[in-house]
Protein backbone atom coordinates (compact mmCIF):
# COMPACT_ATOMS: atom_id res chain seq x y z
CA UNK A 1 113.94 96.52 22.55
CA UNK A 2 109.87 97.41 22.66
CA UNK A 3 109.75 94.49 25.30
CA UNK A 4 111.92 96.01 27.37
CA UNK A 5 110.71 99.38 26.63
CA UNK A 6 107.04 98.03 27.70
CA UNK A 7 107.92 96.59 30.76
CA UNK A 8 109.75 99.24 31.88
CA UNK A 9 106.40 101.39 31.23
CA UNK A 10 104.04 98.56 32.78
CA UNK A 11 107.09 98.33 35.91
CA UNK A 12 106.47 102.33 36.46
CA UNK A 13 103.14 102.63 36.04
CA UNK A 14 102.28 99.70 38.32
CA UNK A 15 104.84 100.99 41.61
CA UNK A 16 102.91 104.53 40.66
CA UNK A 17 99.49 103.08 41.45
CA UNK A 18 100.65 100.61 44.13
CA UNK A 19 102.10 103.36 45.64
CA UNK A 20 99.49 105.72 45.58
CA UNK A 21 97.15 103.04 46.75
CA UNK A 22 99.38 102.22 49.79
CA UNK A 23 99.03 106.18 50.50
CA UNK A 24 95.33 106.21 50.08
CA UNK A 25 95.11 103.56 52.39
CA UNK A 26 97.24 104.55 55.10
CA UNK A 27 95.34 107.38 55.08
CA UNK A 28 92.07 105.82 55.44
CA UNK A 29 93.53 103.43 57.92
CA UNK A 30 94.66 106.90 60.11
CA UNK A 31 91.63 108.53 59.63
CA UNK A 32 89.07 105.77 60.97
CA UNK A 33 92.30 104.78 63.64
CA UNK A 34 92.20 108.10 65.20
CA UNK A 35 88.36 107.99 65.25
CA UNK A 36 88.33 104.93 66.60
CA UNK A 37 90.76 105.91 69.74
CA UNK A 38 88.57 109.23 70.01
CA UNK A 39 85.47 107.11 70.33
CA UNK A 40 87.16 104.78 72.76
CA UNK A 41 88.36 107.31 75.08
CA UNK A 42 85.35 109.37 75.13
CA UNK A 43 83.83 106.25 76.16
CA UNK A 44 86.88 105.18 79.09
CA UNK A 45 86.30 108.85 80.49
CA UNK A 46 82.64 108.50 80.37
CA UNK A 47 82.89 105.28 82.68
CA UNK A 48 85.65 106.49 84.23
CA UNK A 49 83.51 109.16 85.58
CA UNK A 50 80.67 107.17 86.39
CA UNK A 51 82.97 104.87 88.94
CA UNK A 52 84.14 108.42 90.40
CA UNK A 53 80.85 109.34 91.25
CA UNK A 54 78.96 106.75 93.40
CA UNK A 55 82.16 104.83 94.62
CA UNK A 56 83.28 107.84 96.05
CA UNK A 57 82.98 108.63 99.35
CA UNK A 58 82.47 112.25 98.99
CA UNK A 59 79.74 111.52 96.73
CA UNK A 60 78.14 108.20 97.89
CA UNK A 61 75.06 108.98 99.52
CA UNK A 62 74.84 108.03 103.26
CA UNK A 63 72.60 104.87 103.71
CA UNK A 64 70.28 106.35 106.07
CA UNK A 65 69.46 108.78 103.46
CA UNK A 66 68.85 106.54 100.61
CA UNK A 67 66.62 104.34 102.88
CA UNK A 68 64.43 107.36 103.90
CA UNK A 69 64.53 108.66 100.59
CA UNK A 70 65.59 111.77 101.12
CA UNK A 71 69.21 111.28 99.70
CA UNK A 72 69.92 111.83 96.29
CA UNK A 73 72.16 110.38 93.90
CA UNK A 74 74.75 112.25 91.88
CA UNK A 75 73.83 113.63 89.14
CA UNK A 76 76.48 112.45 86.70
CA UNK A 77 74.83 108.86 87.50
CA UNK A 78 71.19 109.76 86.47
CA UNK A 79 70.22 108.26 83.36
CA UNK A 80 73.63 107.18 82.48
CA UNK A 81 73.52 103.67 84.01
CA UNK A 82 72.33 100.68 81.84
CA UNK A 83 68.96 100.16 80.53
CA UNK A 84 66.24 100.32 83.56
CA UNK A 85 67.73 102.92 85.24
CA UNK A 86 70.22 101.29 87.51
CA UNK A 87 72.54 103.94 89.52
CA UNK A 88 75.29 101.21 90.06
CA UNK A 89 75.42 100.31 86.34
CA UNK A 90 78.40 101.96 84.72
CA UNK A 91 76.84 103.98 81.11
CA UNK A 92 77.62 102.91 77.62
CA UNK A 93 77.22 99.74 75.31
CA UNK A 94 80.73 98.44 76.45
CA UNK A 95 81.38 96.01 78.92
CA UNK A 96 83.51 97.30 81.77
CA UNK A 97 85.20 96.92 85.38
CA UNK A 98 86.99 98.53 87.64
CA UNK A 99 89.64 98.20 90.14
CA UNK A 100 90.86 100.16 92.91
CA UNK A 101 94.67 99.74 94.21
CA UNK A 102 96.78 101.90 97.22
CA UNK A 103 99.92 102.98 96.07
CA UNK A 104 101.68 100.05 95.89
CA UNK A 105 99.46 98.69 93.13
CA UNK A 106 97.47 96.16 95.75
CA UNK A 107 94.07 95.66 94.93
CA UNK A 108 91.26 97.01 97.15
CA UNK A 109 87.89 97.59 96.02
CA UNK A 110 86.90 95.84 92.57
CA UNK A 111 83.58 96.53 90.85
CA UNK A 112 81.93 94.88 87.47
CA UNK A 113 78.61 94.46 86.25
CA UNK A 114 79.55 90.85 85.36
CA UNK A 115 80.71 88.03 88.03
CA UNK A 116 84.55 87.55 87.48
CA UNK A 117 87.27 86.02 89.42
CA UNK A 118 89.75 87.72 91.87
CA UNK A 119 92.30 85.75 89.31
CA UNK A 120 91.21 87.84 86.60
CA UNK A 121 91.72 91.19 88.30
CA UNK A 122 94.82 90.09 88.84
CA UNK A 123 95.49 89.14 85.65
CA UNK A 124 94.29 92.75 84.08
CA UNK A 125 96.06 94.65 86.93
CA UNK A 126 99.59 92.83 85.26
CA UNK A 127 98.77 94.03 81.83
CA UNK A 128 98.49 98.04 83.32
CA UNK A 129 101.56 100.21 82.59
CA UNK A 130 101.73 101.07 86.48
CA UNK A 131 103.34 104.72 86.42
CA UNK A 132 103.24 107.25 89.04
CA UNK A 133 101.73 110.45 87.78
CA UNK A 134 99.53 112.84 88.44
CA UNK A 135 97.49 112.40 85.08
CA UNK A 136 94.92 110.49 83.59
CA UNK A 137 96.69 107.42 81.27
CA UNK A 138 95.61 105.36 78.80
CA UNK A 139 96.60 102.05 77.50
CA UNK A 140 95.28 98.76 75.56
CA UNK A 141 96.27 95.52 76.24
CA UNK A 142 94.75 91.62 75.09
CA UNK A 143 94.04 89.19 77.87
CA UNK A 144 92.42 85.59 77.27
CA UNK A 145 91.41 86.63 73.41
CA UNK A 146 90.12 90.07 74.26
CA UNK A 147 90.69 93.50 74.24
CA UNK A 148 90.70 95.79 76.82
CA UNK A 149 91.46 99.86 77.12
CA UNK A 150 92.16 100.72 80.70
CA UNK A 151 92.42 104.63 82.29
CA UNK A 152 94.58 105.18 85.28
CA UNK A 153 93.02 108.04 87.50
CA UNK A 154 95.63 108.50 90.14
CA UNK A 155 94.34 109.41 93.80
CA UNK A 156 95.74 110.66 97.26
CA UNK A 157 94.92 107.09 98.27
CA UNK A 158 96.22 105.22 95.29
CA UNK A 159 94.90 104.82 91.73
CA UNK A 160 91.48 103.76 90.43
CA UNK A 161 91.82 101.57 86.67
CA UNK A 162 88.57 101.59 84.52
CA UNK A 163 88.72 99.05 81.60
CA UNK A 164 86.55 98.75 78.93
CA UNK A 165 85.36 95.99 76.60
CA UNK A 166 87.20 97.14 72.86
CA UNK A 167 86.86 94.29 70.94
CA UNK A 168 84.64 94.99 68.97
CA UNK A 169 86.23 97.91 67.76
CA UNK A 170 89.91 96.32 66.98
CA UNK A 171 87.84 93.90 65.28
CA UNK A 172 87.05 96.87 63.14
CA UNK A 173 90.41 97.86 62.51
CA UNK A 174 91.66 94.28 61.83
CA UNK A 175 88.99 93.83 59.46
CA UNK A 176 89.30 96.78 57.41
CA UNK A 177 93.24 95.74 57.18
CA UNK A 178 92.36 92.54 55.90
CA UNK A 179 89.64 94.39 53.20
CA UNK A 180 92.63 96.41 52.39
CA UNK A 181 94.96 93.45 51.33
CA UNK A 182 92.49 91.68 49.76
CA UNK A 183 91.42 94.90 47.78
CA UNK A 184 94.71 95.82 47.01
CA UNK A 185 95.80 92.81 45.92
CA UNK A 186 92.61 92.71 43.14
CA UNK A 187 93.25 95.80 42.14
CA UNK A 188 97.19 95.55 41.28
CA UNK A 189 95.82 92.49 39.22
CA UNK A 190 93.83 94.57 37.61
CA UNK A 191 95.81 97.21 37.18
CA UNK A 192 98.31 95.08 35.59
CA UNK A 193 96.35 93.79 33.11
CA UNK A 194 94.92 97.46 32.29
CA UNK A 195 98.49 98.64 32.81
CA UNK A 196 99.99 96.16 29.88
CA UNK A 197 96.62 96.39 27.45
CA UNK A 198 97.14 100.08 27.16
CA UNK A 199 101.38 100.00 27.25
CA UNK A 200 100.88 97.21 24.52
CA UNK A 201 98.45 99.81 22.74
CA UNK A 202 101.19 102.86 23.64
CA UNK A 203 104.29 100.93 22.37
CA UNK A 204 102.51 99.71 18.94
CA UNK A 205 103.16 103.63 17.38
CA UNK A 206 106.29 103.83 18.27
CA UNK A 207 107.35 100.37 17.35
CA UNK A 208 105.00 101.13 13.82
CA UNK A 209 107.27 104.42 13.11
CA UNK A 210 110.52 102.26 14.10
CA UNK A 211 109.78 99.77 11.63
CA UNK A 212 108.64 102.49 8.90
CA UNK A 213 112.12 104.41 9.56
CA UNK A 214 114.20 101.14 9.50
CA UNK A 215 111.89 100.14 5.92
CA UNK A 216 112.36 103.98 5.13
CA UNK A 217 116.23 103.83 5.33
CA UNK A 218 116.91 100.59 3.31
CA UNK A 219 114.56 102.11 0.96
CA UNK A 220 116.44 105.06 0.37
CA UNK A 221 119.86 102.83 0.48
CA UNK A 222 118.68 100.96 -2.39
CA UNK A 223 117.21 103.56 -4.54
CA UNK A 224 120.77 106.02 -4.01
CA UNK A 225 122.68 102.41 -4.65
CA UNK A 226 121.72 101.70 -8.34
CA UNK A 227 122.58 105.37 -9.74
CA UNK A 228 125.77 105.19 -7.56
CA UNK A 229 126.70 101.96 -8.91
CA UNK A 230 126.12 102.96 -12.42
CA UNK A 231 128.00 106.37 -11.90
CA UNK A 232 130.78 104.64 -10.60
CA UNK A 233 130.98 102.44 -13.69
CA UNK A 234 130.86 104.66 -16.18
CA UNK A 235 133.87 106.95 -14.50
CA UNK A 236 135.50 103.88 -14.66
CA UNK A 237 135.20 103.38 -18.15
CA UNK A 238 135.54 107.38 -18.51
CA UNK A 239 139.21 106.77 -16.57
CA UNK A 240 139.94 103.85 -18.73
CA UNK A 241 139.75 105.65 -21.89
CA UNK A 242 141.66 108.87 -20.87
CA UNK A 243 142.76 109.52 -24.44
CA UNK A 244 139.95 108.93 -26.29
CA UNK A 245 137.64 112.35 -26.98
CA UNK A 246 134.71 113.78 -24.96
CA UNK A 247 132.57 113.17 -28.31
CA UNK A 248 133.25 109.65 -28.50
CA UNK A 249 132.49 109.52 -25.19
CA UNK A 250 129.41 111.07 -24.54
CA UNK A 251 127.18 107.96 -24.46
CA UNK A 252 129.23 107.47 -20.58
CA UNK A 253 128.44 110.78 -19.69
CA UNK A 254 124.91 110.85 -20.78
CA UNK A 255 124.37 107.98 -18.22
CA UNK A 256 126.09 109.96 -15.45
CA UNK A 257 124.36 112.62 -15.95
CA UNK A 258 120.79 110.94 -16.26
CA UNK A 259 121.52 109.14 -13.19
CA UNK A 260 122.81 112.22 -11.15
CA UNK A 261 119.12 114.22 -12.45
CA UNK A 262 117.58 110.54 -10.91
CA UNK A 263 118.96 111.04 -7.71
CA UNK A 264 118.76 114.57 -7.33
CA UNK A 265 114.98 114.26 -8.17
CA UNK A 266 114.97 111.50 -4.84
CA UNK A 267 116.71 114.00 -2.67
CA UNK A 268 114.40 117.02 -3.76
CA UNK A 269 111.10 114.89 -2.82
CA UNK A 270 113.11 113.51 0.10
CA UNK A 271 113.12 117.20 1.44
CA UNK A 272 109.44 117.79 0.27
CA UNK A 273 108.17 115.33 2.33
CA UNK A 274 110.49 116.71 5.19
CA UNK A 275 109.22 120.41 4.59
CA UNK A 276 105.55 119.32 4.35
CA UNK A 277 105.78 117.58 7.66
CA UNK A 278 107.54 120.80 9.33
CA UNK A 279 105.22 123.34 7.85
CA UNK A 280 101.88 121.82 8.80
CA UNK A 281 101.58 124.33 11.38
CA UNK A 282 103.43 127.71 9.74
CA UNK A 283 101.57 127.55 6.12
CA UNK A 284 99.19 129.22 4.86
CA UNK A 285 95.84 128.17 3.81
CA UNK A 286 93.17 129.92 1.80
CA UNK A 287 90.27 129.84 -0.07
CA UNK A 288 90.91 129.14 -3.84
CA UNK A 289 89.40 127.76 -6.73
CA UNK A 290 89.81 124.46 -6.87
CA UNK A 291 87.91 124.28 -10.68
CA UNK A 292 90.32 126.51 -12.08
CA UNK A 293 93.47 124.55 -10.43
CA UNK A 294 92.45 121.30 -11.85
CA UNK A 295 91.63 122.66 -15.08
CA UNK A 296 95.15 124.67 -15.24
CA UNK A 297 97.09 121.21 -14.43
CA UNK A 298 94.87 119.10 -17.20
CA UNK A 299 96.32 122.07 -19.97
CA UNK A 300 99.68 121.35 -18.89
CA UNK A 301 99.73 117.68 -18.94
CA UNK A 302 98.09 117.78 -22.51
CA UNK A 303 100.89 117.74 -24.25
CA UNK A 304 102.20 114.77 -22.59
CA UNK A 305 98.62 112.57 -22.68
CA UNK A 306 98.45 113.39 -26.26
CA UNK A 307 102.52 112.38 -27.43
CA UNK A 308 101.48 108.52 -25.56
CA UNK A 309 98.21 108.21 -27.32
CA UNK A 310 95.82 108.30 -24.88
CA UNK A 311 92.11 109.27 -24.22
CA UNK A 312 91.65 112.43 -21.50
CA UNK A 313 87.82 113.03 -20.68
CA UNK A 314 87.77 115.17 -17.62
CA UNK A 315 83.99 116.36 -15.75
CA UNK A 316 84.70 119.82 -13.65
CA UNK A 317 81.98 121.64 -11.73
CA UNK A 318 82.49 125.03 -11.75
CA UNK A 319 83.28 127.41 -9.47
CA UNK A 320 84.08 124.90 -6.48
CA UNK A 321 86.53 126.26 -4.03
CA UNK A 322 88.42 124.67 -0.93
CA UNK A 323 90.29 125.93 2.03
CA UNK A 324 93.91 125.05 1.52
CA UNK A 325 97.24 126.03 0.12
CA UNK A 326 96.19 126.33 -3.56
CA UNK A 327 99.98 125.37 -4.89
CA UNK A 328 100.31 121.85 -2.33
CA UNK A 329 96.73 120.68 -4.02
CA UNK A 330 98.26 121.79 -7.77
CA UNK A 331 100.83 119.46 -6.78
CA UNK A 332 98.82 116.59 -5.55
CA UNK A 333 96.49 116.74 -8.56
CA UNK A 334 99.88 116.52 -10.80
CA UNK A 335 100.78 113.95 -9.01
CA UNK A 336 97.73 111.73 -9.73
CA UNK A 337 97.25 112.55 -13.24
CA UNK A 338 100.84 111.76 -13.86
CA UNK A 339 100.43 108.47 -12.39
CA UNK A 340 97.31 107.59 -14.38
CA UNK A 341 99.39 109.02 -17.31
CA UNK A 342 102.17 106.53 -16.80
CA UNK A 343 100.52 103.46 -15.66
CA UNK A 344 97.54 103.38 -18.08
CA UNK A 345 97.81 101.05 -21.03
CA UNK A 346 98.71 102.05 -24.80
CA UNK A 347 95.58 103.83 -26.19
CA UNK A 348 93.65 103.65 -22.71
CA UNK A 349 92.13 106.00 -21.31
CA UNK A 350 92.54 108.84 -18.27
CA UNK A 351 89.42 110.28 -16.92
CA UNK A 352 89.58 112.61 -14.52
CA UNK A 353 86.16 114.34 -12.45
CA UNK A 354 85.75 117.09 -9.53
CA UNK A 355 82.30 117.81 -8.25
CA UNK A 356 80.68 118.47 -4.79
CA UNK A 357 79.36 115.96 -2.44
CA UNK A 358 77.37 116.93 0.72
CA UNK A 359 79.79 119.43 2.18
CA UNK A 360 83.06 118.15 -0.05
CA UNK A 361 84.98 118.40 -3.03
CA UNK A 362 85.75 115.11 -4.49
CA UNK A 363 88.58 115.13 -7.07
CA UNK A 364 88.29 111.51 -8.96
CA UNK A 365 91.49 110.37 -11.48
CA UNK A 366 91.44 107.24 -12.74
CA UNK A 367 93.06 105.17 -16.11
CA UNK A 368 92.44 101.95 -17.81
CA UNK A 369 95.67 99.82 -16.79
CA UNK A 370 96.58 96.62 -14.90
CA UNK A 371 94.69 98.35 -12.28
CA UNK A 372 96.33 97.74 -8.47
CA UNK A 373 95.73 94.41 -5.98
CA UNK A 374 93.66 94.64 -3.25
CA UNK A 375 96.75 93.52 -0.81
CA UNK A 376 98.48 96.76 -2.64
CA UNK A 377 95.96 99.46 -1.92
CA UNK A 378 96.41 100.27 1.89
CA UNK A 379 100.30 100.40 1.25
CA UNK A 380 100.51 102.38 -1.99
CA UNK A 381 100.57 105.72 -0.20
CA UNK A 382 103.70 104.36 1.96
CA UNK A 383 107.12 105.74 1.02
CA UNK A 384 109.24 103.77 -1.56
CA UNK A 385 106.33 101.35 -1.93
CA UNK A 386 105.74 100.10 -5.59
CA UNK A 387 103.60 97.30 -6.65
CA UNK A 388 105.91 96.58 -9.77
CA UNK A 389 109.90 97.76 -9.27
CA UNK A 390 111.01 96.90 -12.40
CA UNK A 391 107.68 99.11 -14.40
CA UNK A 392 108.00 102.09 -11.85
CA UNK A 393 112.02 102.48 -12.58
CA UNK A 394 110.91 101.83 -16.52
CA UNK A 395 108.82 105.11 -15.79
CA UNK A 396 111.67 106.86 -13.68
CA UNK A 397 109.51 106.53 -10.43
CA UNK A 398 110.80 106.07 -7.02
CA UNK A 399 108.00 105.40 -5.23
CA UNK A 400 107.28 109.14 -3.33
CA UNK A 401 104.88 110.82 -5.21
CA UNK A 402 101.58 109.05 -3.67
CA UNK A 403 103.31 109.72 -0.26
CA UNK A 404 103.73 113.33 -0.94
CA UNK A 405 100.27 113.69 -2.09
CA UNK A 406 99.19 111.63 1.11
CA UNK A 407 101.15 113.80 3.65
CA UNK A 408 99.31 117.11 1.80
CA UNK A 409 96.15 115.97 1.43
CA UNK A 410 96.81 115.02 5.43
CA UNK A 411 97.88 117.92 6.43
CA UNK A 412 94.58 119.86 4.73
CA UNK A 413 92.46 117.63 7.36
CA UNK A 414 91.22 115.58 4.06
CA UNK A 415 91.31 112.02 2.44
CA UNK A 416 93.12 110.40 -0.15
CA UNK A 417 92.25 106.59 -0.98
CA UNK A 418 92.35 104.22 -3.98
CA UNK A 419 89.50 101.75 -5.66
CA UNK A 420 90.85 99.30 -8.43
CA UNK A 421 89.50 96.53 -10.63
CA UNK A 422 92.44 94.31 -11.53
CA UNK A 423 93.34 94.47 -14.63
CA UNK A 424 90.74 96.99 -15.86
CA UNK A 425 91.35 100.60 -14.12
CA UNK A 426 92.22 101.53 -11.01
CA UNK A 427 91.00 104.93 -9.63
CA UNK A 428 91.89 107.71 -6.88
CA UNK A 429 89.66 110.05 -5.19
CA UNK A 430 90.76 113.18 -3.07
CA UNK A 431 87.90 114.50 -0.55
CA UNK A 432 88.54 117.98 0.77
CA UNK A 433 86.34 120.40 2.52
């Protein structure tokens, strides 16, 4: 189920990027496309222009003139021509021709900077989209490995083509295609990787809680299925012995009745734990004296410590206070000194401490005992968790008071932990600020 559940994130977020990639792209594709074609045109009509001026008649200067010197040359073809000055050299950095036709689309005039064969002009005439209009039009075309971008001026006599050497600049938009595959195609590697570290790292809470709710419910199961089972049996033997006096009796009922206080004690922390984990954001805290609250739970565990023979030596600062809910600590420092109660050995010893550390309380409890395994100590707080069943049902535990005390201490933005020495003591500290 998390497999699936992972690929199905990895699957999503992978088309997200690839297709917001593919978008970014485009658009960078567009982009330097259209500049590209702006370029290239601005270019065409440049040269375009040029071939207007001096291979028109009305603008060709007369020879006479240009041999006495006293013609002059247009002035669109001043300083535009190629390096040196040339008049008949067409401007810009592209190589370029021209070709004149009448109005059947024969050739008659042909003009280039470079020696090329009538075949050729022939050739590049083909490639034109010959329409009749009135307008200037554009087109590309590829002849013998290279591009070419050709105008169409139309004319009363026929039509005048300018092409243009482009190359160079497809060439730019072939190779930033290519970069864009090959770019692409590293990053959705990438990506993929990234994309299952961090759904590997998303899943692993979920699946975590899964697994504690599946342990969670077989826990429960199991602790509701003993005092069931032993209810059951003892109405049976109840039923059996319909005759026979309440009195003579009683010994059935006692068990019922110690079993029903066993599981109603499970359900009440069961809905503790639930209330504690709904009110984290609706209760309120407050300073209180924390002194006085461990103090007032030592006198009423007293009794108890004293009836099972065992040492109590507690250290209290006074006058420490914390910012909390002064009746959810009461009931996490009950909790821990009725654990150290239970578990510590006949005539051992419970010791409990509460001073201040830099800018913390630190409540210590700790007994002499069997003390807790290292394996043990990151899972004690867990619900139902017990290192020993069989001793922790002997004491009428269920394994949900160190997971209460966890989830309050939690929710006061503190720390709960254990240190043990196995078999000598085993001891729990409770920082809050």
């Amino acid at each position: 189920m998390f497999k699936k559940l992972r690929n199905r994130f990895l699957i999503v977020n992978l088309v997200s990027i690839s297709i917001m990639m593919l978008v970014a792209f485009a658009t960078i594709y567009i982009i330097t496309y259209q500049n590209v074609q702006r370029e290239t045109n601005m270019e065409l009509f440049k040269v375009s222009d040029f071939y207007h001026g001096p291979y028109n008649s009305s603008k060709m200067p007369r020879g006479d003139d240009r041999d006495s010197g006293t013609g002059s040359l247009p002035s669109d073809s001043i300083g535009n021509g190629a390096p040196g000055g040339d008049p008949n050299s067409p401007p810009g950095r592209s190589v370029s021709f021209m070709i004149k036709t009448d109005s059947a689309w024969k050739i008659t005039d042909t003009n280039s900077r470079f020696d090329m064969e009538e075949t050729f002009y022939a050739e590049a005439l083909q490639k034109v989209d010959k329409v009749d209009d009135r307008d200037r039009k554009t087109g590309q075309f590829s002849l013998d490995g290279t591009d070419w971008a050709y105008v169409i001026d139309p004319s009363s006599e026929g039509h005048m083509i300018v092409f243009i050497d482009v190359t160079a600049q497809q060439g730019i938009l072939t190779n930033l295609i290519y970069t864009f595959a090959v770019v692409g195609l590293f990053m959705v590697i990438v990506i993929y990787f990234l994309s299952r570290y961090f759904a590997n790292r998303s899943i692993a809470p979920v699946k975590e809680a899964f697994e504690k709710q599946k342990q969670f419910i077989a826990d429960a199961s199991h602790e509701l299925k003993t005092p069931l089972a032993i209810i059951n049996t003892n109405t049976d033997v109840l039923l059996a012995n319909r005759e026979d006096t309440i009195e003579n009796q009683a010994k059935w009922l006692h068990y019922i009745k110690s079993e029903t206080e066993r599981m109603s004690g499970l359900t009440n922390d069961l809905l503790y734990l639930t209330q504690i984990d709904d009110s984290r954001a609706s209760m309120i805290h407050s300073k209180f004296n924390m002194s006085d609250a461990v103090e007032t739970i030592i006198l009423t565990m007293e009794a108890v410590i004293f009836e099972k023979n065992i040492s109590l030596d507690y250290s209290i600062e006074p006058q420490l206070t914390v910012h909390g809910n002064s009746e959810q600590i009461k009931q996490v420092i009950l909790i821990l000194l009725d654990n150290a109660v239970k578990y510590s050995r006949a005539k051992g010893s419970v010791n409990v401490s509460l001073k201040k550390q830099n800018h913390e309380v630190v409540l210590a409890v700790s007994n002499t005992g069997d003390g807790i395994a290292p394996e043990h100590l990151d899972r004690i707080f867990d619900r139902f968790y017990r290192t020993d069943a069989s001793r922790a049902r002997k004491h009428g535990g269920h394994g949900l008071g160190l997971a209460i005390a966890r989830s309050i201490v939690e929710q006061h933005k503190g720390e709960i932990y254990a240190r043990s020495v196995v078999g000598e003591s085993a001891t729990f500290y409770v920082r809050l600020s």
